[in-house]
C-alpha atoms as a PDB file:
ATOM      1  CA  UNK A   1      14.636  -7.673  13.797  1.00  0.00           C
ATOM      2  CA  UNK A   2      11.575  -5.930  13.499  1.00  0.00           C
ATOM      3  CA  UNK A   3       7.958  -7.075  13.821  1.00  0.00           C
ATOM      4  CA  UNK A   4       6.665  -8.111  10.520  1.00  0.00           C
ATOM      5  CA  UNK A   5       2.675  -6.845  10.222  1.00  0.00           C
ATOM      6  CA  UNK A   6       1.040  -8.799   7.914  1.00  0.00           C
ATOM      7  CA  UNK A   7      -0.956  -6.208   6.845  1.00  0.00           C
ATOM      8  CA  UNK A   8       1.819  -3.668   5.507  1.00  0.00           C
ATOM      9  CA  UNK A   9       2.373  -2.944   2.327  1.00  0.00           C
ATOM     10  CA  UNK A  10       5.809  -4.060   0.138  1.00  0.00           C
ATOM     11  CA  UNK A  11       7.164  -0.741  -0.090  1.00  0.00           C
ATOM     12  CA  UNK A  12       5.927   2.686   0.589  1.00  0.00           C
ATOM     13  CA  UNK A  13       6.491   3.743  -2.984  1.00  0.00           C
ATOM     14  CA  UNK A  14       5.376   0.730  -5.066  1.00  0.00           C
ATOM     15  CA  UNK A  15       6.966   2.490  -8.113  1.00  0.00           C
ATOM     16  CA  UNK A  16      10.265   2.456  -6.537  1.00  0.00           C
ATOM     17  CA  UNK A  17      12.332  -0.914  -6.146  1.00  0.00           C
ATOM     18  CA  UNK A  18      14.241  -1.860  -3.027  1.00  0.00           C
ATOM     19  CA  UNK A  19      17.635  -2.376  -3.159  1.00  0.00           C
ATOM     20  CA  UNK A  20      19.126  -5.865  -3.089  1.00  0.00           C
ATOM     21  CA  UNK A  21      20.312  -5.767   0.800  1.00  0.00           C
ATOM     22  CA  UNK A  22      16.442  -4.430   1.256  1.00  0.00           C
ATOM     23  CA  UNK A  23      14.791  -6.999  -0.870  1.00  0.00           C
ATOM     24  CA  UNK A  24      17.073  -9.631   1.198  1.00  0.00           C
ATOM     25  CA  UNK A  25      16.142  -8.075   4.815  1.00  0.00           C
ATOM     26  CA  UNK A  26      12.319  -8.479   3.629  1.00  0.00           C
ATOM     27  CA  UNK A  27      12.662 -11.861   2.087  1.00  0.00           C
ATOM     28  CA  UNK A  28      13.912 -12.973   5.867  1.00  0.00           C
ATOM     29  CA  UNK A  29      11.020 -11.653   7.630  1.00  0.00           C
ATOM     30  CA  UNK A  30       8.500 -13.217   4.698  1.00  0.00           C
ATOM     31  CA  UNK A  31      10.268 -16.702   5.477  1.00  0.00           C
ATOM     32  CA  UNK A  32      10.003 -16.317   9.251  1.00  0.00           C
ATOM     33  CA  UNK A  33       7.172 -15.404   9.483  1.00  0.00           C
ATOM     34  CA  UNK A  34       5.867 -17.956   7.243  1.00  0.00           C
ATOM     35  CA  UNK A  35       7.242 -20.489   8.963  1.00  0.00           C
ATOM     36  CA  UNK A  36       5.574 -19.312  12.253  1.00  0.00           C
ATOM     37  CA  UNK A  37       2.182 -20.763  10.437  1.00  0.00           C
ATOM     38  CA  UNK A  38       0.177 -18.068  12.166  1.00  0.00           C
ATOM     39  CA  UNK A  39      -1.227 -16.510   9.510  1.00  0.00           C
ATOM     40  CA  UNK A  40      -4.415 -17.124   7.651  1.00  0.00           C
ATOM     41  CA  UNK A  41      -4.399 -18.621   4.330  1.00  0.00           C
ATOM     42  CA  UNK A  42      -4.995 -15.047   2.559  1.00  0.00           C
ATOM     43  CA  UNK A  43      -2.064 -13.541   4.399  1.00  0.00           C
ATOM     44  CA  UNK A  44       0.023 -16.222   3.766  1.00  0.00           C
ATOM     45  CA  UNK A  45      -0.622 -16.295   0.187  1.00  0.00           C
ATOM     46  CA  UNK A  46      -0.046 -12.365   0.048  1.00  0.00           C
ATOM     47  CA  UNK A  47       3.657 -12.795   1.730  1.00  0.00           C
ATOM     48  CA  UNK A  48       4.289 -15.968  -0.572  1.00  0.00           C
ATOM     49  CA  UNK A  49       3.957 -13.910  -3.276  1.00  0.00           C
ATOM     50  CA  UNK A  50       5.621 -10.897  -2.293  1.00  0.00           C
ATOM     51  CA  UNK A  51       8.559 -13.417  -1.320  1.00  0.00           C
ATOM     52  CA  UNK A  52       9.060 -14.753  -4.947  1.00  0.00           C
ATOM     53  CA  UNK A  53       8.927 -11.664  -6.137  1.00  0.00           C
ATOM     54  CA  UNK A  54      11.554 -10.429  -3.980  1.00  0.00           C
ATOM     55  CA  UNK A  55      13.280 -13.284  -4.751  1.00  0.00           C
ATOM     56  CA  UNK A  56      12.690 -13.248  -8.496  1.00  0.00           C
ATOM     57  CA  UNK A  57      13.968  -9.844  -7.946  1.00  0.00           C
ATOM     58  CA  UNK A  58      17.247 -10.198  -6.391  1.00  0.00           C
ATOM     59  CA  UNK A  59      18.326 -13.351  -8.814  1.00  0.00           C
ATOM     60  CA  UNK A  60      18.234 -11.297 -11.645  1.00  0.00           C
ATOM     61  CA  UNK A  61      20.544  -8.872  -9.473  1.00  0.00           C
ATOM     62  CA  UNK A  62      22.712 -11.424  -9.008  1.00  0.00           C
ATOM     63  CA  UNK A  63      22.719 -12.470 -12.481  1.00  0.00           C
ATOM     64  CA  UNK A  64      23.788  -9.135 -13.157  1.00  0.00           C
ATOM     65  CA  UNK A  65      26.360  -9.041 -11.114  1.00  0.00           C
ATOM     66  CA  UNK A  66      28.152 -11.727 -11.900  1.00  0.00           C
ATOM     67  CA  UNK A  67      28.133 -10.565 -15.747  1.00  0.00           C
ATOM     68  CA  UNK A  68      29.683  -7.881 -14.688  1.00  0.00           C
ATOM     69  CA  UNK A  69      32.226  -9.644 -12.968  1.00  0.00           C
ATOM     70  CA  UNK A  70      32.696 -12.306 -15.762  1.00  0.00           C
ATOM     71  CA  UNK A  71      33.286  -9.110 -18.031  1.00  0.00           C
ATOM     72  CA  UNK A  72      36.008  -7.884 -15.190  1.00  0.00           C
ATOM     73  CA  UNK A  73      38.159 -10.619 -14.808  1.00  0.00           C
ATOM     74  CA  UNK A  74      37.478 -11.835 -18.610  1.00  0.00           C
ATOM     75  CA  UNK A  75      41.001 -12.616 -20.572  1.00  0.00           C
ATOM     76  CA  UNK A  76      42.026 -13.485 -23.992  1.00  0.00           C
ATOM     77  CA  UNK A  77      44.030 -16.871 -25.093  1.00  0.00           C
ATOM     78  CA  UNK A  78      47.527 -15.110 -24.315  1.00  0.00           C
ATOM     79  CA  UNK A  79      46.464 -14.392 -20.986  1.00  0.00           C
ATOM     80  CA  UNK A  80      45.938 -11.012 -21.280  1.00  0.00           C
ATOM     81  CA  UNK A  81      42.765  -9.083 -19.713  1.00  0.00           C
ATOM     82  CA  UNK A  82      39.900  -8.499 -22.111  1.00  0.00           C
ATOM     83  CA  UNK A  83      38.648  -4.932 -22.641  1.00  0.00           C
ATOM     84  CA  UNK A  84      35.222  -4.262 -22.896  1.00  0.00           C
ATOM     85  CA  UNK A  85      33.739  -0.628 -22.852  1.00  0.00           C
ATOM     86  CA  UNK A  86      30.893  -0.172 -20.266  1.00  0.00           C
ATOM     87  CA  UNK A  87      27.482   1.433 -20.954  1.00  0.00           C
ATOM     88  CA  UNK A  88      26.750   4.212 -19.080  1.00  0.00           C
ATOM     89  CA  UNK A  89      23.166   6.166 -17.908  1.00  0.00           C
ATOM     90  CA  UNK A  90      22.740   9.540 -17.854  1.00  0.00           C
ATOM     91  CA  UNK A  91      22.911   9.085 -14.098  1.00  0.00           C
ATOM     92  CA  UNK A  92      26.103   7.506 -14.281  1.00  0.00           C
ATOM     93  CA  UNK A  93      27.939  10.194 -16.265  1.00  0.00           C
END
C-alpha cells in the first residue's frame, strides 16, 4: 500500500475519472487514513469529501452494472431470454 500524502491532489487530470478498481484503491487509503486521526481538521475534511465522492462515484457504477446484468439474464413468462438491443458509443463501434 502506498503512503497516502494528504496534500495530493484526487487525480492528476481532474477532467478525467478513475476507474472503479481506482476509485476503490483510493477510497481505502481515504478510510485508513482517516481512521489514523492524524490529520488536521482541514485535511480531514478535504479526504472526507473526496471519499464520498469516490464513493458516490462508484455506486452509480454499480448501479450500472447491475442494470446491465438485470437486462442479461432478463426472461419472458415462458421462460425464454429477453432480447434487448444495446446502445452503443462511437467508441464502442
Amino acid at each position: 500500500m502506498t503512503t497516502l500524502d494528504p496534500a495530493a491532489k484526487p487525480t492528476a487530470d481532474k477532467t478525467a475519472e478513475p476507474t472503479f478498481e481506482e476509485a476503490v484503491a483510493r477510497l481505502s487509503e481515504i478510510v485508513t487514513t482517516l481512521e489514523r486521526g492524524e490529520l488536521p481538521l482541514e485535511d480531514s475534511l478535504r479526504l472526507f469529501e473526496e471519499g464520498v465522492r469516490l464513493s458516490r462515484l462508484s455506486q452509480t457504477r454499480l448501479d450500472r452494472a447491475e442494470k446491465v446484468i438485470e437486462r442479461l439474464l432478463a426472461v419472458d413468462a415462458d421462460g425464454r431470454p429477453k432480447t434487448v438491443p444495446f446502445e452503443t458509443t462511437p467508441d464502442e463501434d
